[in-house]
C-alpha atoms as a PDB file:
ATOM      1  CA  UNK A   1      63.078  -2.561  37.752  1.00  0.00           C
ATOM      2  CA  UNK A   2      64.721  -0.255  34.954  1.00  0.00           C
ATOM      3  CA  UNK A   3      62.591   1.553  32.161  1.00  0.00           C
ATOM      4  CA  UNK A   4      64.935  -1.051  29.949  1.00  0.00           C
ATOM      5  CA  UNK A   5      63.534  -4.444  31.232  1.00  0.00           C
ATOM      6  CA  UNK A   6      60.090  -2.913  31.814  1.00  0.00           C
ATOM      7  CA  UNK A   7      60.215  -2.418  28.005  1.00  0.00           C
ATOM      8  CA  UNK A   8      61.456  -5.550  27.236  1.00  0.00           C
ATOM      9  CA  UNK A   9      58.625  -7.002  29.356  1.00  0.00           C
ATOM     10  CA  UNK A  10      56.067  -5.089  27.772  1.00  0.00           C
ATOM     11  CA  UNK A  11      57.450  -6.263  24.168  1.00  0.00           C
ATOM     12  CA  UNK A  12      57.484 -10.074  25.081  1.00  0.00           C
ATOM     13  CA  UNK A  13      53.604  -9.637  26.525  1.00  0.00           C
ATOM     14  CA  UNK A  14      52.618  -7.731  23.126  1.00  0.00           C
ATOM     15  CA  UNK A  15      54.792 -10.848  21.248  1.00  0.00           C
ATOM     16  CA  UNK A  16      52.898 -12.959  23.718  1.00  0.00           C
ATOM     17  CA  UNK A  17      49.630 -12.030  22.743  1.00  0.00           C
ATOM     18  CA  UNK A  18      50.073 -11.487  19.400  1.00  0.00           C
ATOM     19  CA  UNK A  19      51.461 -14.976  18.619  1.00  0.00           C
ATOM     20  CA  UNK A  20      48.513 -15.815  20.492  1.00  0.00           C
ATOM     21  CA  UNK A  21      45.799 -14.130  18.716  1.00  0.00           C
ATOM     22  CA  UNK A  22      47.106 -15.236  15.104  1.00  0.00           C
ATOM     23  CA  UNK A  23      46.997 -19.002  16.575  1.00  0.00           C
ATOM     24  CA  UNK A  24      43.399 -18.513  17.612  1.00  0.00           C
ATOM     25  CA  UNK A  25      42.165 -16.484  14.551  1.00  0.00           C
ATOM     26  CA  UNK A  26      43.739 -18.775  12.087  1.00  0.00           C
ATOM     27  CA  UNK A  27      42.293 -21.861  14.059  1.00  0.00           C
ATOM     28  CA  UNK A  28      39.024 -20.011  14.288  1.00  0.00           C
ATOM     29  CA  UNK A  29      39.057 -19.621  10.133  1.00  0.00           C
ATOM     30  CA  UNK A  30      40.123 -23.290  10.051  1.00  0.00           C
ATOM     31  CA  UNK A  31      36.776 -24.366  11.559  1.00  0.00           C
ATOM     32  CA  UNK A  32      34.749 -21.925   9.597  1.00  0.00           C
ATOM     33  CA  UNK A  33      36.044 -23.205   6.441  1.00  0.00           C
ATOM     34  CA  UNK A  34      35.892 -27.024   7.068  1.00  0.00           C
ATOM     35  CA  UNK A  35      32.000 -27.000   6.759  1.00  0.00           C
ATOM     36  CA  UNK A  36      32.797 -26.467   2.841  1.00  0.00           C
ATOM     37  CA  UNK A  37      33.937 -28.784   0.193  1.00  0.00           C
ATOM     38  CA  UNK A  38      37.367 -28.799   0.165  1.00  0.00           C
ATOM     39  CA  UNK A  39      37.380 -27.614  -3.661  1.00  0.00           C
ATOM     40  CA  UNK A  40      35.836 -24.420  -2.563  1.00  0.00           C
ATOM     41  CA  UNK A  41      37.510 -24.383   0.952  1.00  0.00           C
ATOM     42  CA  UNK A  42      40.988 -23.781  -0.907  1.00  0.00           C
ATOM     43  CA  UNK A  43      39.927 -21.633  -3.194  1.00  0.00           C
ATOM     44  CA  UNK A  44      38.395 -19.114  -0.381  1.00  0.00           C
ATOM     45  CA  UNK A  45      41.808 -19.338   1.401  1.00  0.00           C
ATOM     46  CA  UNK A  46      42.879 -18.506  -1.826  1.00  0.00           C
ATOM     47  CA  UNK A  47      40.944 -15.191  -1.499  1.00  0.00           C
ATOM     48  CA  UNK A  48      41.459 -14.404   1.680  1.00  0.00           C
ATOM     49  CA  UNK A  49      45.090 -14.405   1.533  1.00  0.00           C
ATOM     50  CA  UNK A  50      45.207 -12.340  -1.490  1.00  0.00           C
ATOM     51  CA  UNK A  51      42.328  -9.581  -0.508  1.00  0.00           C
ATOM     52  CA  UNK A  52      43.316  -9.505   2.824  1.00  0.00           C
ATOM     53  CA  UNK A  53      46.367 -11.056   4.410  1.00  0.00           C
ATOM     54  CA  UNK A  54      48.425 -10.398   1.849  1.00  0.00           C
ATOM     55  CA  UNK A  55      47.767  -6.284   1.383  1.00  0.00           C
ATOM     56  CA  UNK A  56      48.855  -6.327   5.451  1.00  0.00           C
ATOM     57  CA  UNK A  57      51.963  -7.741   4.666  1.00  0.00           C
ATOM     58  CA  UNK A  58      53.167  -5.818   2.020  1.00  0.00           C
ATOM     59  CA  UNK A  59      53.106  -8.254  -0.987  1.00  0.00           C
ATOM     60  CA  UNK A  60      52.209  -6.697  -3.020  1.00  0.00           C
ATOM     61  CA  UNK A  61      55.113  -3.650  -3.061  1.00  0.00           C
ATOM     62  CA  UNK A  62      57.722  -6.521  -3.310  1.00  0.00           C
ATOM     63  CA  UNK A  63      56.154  -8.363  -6.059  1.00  0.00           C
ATOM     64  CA  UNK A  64      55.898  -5.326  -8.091  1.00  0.00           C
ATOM     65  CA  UNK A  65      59.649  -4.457  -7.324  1.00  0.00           C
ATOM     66  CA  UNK A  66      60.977  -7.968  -8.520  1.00  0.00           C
ATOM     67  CA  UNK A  67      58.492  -7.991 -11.505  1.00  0.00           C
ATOM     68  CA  UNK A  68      60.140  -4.296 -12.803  1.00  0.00           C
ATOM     69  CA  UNK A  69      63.735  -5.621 -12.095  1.00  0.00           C
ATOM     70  CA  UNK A  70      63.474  -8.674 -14.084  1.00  0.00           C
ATOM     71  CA  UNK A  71      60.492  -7.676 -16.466  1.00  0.00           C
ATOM     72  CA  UNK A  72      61.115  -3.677 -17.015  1.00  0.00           C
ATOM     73  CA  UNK A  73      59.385  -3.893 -20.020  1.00  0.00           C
ATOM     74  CA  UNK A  74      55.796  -5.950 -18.436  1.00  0.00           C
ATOM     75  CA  UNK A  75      52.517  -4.185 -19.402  1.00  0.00           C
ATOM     76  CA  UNK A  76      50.840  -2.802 -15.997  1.00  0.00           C
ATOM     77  CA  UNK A  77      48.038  -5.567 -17.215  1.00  0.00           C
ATOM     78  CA  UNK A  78      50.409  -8.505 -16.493  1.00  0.00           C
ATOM     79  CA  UNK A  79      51.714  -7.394 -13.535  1.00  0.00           C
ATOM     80  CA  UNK A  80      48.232  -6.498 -12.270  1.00  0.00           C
ATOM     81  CA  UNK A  81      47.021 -10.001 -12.602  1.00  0.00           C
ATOM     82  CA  UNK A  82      49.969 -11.701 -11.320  1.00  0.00           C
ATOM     83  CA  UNK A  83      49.772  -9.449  -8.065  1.00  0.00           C
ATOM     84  CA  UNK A  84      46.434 -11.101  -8.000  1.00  0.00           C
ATOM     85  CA  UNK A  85      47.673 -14.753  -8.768  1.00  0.00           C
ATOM     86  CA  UNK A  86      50.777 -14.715  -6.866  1.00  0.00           C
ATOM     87  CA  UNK A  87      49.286 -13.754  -3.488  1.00  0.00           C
ATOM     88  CA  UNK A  88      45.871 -16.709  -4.512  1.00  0.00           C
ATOM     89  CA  UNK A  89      48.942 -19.535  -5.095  1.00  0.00           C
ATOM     90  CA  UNK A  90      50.480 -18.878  -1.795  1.00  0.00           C
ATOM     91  CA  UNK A  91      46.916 -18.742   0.123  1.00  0.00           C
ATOM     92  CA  UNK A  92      46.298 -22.051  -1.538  1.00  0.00           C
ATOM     93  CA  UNK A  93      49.085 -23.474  -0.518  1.00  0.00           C
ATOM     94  CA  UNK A  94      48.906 -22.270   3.418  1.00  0.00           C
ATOM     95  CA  UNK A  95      45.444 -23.678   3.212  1.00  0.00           C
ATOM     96  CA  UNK A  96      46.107 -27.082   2.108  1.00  0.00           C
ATOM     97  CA  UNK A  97      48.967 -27.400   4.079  1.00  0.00           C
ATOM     98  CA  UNK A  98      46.728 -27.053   7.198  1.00  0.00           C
ATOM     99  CA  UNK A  99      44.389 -29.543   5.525  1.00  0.00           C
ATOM    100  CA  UNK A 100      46.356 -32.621   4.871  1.00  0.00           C
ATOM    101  CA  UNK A 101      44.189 -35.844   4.739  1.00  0.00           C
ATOM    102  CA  UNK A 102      42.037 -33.694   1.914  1.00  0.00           C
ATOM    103  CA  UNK A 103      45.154 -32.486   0.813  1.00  0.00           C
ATOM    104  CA  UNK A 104      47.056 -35.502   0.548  1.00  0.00           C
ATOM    105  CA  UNK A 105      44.554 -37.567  -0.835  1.00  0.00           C
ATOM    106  CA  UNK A 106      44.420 -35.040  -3.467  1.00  0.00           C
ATOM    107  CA  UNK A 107      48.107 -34.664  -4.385  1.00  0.00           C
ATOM    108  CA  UNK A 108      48.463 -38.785  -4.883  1.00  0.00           C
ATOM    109  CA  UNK A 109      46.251 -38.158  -8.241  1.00  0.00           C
ATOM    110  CA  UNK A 110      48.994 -35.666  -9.170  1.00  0.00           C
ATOM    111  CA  UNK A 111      49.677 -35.982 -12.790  1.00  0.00           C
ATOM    112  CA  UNK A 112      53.635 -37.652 -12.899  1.00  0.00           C
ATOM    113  CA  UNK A 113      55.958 -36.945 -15.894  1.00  0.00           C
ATOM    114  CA  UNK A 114      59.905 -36.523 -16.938  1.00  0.00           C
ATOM    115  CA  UNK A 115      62.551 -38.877 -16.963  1.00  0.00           C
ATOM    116  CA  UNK A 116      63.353 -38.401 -13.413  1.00  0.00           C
ATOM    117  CA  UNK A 117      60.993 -40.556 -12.082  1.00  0.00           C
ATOM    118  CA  UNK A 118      61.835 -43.699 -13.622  1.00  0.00           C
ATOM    119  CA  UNK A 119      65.849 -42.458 -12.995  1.00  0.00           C
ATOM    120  CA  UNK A 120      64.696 -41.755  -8.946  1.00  0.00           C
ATOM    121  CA  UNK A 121      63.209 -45.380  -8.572  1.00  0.00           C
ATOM    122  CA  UNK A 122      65.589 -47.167 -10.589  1.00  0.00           C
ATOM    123  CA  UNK A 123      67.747 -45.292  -8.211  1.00  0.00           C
ATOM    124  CA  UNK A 124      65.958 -46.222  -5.307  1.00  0.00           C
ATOM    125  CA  UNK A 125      65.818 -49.803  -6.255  1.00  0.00           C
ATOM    126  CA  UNK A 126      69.778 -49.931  -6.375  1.00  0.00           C
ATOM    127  CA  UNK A 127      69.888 -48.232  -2.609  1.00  0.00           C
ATOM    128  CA  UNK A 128      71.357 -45.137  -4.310  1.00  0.00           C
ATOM    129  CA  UNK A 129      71.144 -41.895  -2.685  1.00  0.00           C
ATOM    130  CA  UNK A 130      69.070 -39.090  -4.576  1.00  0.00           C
ATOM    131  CA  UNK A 131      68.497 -35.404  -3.943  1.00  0.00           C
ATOM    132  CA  UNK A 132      65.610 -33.307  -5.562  1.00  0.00           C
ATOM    133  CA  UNK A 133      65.919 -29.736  -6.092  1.00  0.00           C
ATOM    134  CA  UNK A 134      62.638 -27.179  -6.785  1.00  0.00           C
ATOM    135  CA  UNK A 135      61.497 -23.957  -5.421  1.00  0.00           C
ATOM    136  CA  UNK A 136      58.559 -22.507  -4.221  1.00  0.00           C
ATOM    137  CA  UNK A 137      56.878 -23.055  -7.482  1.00  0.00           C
ATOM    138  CA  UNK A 138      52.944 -24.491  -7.052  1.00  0.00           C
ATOM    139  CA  UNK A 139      53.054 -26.633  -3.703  1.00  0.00           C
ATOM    140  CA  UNK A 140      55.846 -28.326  -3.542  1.00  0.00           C
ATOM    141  CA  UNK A 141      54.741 -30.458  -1.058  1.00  0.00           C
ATOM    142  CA  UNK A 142      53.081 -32.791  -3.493  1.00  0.00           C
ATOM    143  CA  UNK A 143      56.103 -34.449  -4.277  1.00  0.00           C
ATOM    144  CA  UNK A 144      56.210 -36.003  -0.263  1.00  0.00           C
ATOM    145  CA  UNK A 145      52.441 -37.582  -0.708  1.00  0.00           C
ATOM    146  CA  UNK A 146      53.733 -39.024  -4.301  1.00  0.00           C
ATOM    147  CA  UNK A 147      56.895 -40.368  -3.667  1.00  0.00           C
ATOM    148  CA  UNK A 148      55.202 -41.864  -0.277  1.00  0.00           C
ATOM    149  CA  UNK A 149      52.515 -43.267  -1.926  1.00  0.00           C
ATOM    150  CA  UNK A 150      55.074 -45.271  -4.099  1.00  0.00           C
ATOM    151  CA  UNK A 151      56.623 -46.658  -0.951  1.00  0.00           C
ATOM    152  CA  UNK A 152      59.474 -43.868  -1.346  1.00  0.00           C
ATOM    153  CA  UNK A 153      61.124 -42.295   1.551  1.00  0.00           C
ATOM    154  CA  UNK A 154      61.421 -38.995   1.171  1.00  0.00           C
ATOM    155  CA  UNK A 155      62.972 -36.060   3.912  1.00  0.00           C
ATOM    156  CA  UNK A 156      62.556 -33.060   3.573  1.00  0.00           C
ATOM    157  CA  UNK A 157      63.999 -29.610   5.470  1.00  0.00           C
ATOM    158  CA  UNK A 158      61.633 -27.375   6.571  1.00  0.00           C
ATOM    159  CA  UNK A 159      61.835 -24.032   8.463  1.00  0.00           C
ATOM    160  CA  UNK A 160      59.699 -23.488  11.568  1.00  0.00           C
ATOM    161  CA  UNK A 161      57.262 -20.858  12.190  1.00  0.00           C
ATOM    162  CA  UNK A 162      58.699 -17.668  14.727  1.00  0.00           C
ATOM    163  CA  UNK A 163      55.349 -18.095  16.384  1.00  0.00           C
ATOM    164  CA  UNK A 164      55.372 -21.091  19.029  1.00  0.00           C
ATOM    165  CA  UNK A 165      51.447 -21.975  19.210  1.00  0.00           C
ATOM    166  CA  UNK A 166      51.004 -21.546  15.876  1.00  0.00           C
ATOM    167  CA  UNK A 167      53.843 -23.466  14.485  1.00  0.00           C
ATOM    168  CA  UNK A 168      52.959 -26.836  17.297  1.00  0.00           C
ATOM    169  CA  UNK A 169      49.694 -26.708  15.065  1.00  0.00           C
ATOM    170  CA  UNK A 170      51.540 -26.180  11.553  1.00  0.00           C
ATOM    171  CA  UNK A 171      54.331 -29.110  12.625  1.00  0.00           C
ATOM    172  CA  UNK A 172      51.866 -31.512  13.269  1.00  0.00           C
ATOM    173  CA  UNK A 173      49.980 -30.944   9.889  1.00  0.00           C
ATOM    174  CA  UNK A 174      52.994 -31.059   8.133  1.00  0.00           C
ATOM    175  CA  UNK A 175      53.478 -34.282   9.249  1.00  0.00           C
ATOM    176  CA  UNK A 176      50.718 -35.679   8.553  1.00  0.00           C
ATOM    177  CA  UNK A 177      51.351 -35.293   4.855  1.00  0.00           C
ATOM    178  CA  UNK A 178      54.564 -37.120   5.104  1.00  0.00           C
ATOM    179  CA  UNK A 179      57.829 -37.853   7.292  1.00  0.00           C
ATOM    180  CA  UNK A 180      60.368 -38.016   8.258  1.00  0.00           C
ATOM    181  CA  UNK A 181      60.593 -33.639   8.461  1.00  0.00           C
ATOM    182  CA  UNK A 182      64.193 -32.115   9.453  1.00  0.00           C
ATOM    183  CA  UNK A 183      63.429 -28.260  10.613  1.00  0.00           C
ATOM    184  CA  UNK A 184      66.119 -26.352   9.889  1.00  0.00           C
ATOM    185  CA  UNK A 185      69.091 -25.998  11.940  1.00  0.00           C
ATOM    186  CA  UNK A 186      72.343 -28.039  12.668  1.00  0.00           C
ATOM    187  CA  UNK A 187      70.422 -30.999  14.637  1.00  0.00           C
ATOM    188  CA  UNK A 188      68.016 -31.076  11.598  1.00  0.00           C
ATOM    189  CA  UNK A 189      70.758 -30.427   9.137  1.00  0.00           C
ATOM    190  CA  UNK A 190      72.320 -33.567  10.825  1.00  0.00           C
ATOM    191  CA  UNK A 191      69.572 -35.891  10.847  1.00  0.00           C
ATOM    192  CA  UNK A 192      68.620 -35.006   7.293  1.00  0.00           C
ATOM    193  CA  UNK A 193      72.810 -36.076   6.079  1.00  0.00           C
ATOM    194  CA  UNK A 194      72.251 -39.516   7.750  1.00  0.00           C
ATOM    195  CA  UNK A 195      68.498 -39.774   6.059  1.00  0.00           C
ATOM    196  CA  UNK A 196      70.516 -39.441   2.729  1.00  0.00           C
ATOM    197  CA  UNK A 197      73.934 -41.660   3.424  1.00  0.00           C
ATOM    198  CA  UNK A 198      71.140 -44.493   4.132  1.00  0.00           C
ATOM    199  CA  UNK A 199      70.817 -44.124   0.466  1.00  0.00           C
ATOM    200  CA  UNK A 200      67.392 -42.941   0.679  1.00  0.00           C
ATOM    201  CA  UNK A 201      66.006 -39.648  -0.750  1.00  0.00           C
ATOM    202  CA  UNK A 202      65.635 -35.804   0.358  1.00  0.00           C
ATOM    203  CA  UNK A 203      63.895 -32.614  -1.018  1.00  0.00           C
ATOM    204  CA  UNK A 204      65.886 -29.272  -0.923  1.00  0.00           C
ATOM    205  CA  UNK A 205      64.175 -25.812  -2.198  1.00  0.00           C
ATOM    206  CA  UNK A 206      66.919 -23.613  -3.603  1.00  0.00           C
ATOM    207  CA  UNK A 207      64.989 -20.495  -4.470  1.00  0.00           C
ATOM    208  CA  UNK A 208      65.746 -18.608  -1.251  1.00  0.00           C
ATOM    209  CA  UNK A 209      68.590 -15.790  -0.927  1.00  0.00           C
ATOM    210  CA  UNK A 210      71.411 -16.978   0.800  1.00  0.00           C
ATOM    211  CA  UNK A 211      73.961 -14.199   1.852  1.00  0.00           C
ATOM    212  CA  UNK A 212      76.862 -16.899   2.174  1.00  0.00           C
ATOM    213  CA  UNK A 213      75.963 -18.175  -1.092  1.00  0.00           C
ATOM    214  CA  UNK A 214      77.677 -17.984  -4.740  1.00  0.00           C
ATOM    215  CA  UNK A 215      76.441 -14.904  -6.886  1.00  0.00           C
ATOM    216  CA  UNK A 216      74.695 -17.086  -9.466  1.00  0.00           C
ATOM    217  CA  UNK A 217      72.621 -15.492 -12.173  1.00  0.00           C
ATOM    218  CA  UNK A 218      68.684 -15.883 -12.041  1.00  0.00           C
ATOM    219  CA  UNK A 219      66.823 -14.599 -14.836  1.00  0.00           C
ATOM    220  CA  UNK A 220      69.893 -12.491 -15.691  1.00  0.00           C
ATOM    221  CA  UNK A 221      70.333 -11.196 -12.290  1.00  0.00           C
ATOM    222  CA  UNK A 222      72.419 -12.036  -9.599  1.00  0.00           C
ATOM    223  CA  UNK A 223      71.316 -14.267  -6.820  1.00  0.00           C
ATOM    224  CA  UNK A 224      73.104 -15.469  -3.945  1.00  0.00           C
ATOM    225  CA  UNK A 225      72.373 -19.254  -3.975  1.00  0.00           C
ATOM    226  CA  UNK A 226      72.764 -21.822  -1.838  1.00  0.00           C
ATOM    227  CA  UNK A 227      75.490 -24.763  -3.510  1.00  0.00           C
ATOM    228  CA  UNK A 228      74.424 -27.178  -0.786  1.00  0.00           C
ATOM    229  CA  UNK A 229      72.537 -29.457  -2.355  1.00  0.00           C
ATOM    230  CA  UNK A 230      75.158 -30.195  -5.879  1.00  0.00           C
ATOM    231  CA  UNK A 231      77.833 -30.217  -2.921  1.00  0.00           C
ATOM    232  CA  UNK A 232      75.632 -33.073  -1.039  1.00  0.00           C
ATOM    233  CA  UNK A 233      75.202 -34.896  -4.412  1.00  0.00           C
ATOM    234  CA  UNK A 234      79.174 -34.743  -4.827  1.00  0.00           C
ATOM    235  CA  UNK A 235      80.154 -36.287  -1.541  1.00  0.00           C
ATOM    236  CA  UNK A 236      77.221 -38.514  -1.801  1.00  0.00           C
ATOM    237  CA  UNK A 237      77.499 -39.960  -5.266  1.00  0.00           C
ATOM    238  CA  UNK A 238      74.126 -38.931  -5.460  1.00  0.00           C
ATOM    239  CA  UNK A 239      71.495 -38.394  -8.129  1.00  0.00           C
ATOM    240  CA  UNK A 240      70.832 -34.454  -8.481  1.00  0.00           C
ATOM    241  CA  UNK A 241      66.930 -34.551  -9.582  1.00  0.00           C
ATOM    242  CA  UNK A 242      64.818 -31.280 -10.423  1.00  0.00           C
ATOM    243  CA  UNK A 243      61.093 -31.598  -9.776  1.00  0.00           C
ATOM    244  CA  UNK A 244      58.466 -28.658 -10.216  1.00  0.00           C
ATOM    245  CA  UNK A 245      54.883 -28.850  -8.910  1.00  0.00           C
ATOM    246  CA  UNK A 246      52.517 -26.956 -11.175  1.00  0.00           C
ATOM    247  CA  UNK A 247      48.852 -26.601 -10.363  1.00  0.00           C
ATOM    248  CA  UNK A 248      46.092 -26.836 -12.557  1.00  0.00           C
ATOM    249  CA  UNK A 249      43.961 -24.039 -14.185  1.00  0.00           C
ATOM    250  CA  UNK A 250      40.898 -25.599 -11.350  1.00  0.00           C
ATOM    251  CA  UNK A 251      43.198 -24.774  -8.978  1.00  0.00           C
ATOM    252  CA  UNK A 252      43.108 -27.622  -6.923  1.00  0.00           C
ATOM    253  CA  UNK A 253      44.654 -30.863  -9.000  1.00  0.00           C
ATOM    254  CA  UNK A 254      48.462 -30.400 -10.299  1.00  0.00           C
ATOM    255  CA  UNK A 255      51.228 -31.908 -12.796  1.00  0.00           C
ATOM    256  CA  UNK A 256      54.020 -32.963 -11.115  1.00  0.00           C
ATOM    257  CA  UNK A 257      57.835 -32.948 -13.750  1.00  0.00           C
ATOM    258  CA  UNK A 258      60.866 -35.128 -12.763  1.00  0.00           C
ATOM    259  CA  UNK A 259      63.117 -33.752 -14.764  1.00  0.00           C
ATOM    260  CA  UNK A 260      66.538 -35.862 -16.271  1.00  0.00           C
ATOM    261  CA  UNK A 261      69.487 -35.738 -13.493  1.00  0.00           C
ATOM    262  CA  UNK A 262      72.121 -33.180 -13.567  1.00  0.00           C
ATOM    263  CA  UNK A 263      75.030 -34.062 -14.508  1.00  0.00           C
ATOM    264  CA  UNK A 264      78.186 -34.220 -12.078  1.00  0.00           C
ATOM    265  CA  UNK A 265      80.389 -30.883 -12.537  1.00  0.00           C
ATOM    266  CA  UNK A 266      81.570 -28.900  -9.851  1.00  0.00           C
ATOM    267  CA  UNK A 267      78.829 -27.545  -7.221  1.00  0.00           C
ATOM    268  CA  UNK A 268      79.024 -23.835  -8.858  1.00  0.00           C
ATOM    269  CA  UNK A 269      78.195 -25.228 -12.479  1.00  0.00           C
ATOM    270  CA  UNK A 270      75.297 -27.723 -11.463  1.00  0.00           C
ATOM    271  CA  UNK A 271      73.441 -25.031  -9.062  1.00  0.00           C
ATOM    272  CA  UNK A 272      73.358 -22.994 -11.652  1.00  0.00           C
ATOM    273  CA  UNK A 273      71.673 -25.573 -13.795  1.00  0.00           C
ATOM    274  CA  UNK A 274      69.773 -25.685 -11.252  1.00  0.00           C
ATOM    275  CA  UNK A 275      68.625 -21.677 -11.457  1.00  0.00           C
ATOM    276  CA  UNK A 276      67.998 -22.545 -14.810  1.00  0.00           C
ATOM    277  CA  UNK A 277      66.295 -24.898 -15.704  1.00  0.00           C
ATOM    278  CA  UNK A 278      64.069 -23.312 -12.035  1.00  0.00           C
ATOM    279  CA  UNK A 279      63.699 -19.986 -14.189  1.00  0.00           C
ATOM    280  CA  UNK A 280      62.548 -21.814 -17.288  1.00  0.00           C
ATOM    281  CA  UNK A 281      59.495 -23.399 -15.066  1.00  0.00           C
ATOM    282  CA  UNK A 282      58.904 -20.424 -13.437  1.00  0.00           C
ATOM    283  CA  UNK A 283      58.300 -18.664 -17.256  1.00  0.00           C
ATOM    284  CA  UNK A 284      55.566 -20.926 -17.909  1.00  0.00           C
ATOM    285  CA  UNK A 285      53.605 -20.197 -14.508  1.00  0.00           C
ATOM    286  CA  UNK A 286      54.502 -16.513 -13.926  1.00  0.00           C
ATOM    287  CA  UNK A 287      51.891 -16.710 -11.220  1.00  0.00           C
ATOM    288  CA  UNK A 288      52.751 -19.496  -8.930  1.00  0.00           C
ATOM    289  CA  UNK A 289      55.885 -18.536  -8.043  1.00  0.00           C
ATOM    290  CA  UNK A 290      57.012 -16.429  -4.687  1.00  0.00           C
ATOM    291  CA  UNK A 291      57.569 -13.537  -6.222  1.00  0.00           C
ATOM    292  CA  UNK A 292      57.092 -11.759  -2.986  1.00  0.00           C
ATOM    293  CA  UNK A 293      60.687 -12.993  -1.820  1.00  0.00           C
ATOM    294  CA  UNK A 294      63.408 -10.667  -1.756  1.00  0.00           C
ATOM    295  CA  UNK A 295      65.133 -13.256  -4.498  1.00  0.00           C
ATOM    296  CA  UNK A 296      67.809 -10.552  -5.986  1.00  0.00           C
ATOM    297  CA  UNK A 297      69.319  -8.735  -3.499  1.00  0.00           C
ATOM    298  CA  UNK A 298      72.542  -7.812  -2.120  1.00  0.00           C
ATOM    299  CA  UNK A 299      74.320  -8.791   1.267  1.00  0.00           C
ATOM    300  CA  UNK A 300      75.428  -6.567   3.697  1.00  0.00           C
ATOM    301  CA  UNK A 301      78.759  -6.688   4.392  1.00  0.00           C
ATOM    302  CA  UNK A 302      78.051  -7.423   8.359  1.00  0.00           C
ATOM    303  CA  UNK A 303      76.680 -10.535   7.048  1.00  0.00           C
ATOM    304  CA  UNK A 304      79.471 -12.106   5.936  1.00  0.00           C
ATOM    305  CA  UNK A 305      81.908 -10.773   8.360  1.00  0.00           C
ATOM    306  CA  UNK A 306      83.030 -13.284  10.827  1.00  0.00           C
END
């Protein structure tokens, strides 16, 4: 055998194992933490993410990059804490993700406001299609255990995890909290378009650089957004519905906003109504946001060569 595929052998054993190990240390933490309340369960996954997972990862270098570009002018206070908050929200959220029957039956109590709701069952009620637009503000996932509990389908997309063992374990929780789930994907992609020309409902997160999307502005910057979902509400004749899940100062309950439907333009104009009325949300709860996503930058030419 060549010095090539040996090395290719001894990278897929290291993957192997690695996968591996993350599976059975996050499991492991899974069972340590389910002998507490699930209050205080949360909020130590809350910790541990931030003290310790995320400073391996690099979080906090990429927060502190998109917090100079868009806030030059932040006092090193502010951006201290919210490289503290930021990295607590998105433990929180893995956590009760991985917990959904505690989870879920804490998200039902989830505080419901904005015209949008009414507009999304009256919707509903007349068999007419509706898509609802957020980002990775609080944990979005909320809006699945609502809308189910009010005997509303909802679909959602959802991208799977690189590692195999531990993304078996993450599917099934996942699903627990609601279905149907499309990963993402053309077979998902598919399933997901006939979900919504049933007239039924499905839940899009926009917040995500896209290299093949339109150079939209995002708190003054450029982003390259996805126009998917105001081009699905187009050919649909579908309600376009922003919703934002914000948690609470305990940490645990949230507030969940239906905001009034955007209004039918072209796909450019409503997703960046979209961005906007995303970025105005995201001002209120500077900390709950995924700041540690490369949000603003550029595409490499290769990219979008084809």
């Amino acid at each position: 055998m060549s010095d090539k595929n040996n090395n290719y052998e001894n990278k897929k054993k290291r993957s192997h194992f690695s996968d591996l190990s993350i599976y059975i240390f996050v499991r492991f933490l899974l069972s340590i933490l389910s002998i507490l309340p699930y209050p205080k369960k949360i909020a130590l996954g809350g910790l541990i993410y931030q003290k310790i997972i995320s400073p391996l990862s690099g979080n906090r270098k990429r927060i502190i990059n998109n917090l100079k570009l868009i806030f030059p002018d932040l006092d090193e206070e502010k951006r201290e804490e919210l490289c503290c908050q930021v990295p607590n929200n998105i433990g929180r959220t893995f956590f009760e993700l991985l917990s959904p029957n505690a989870f879920s039956s804490v998200a039902k109590s989830a505080k419901i406001s904005g015209p949008g709701f009414k507009a999304l069952r009256d919707a509903q009620e007349q068999r007419k299609s509706v898509i609802l637009v957020s980002g990775h503000l609080g944990n979005y996932d909320v809006v699945r255990v609502v809308l189910n509990a009010n005997k509303i389908s909802v679909g959602a997309l959802y991208r799977p995890m690189s590692n195999p063992y531990f993304n078996t374990f993450y599917e099934r929780c996942i699903k627990q909290i609601a279905e149907p789930l499309f990963p993402r994907g053309r077979e998902g992609m598919g399933n997901m378009m006939r979900h919504l020309s049933k007239g039924k409902v499905v839940a899009l997160l926009i917040d995500q650089y896209m290299s093949h999307g339109e150079p939209l502005k995002f708190f003054g910057h450029t982003a390259y957004t996805a126009t998917s979902a105001a081009k699905l509400a187009l050919k649909h004749d579908a309600l376009l519905i922003t919703f934002y899940v914000v948690r609470n100062n305990d940490g645990i309950n949230f507030d969940l906003v239906f905001e009034s439907p955007v209004k039918p333009t072209s796909a450019i104009k409503m997703t960046q109504v979209l961005n906007n009325r995303l970025e105005k949300q995201i001002r209120k709860n500077m900390g709950q946001w995924l700041w540690t996503h490369r949000r603003w930058k550029s595409p490499n030419p290769l990219e979008n060569s084809s």
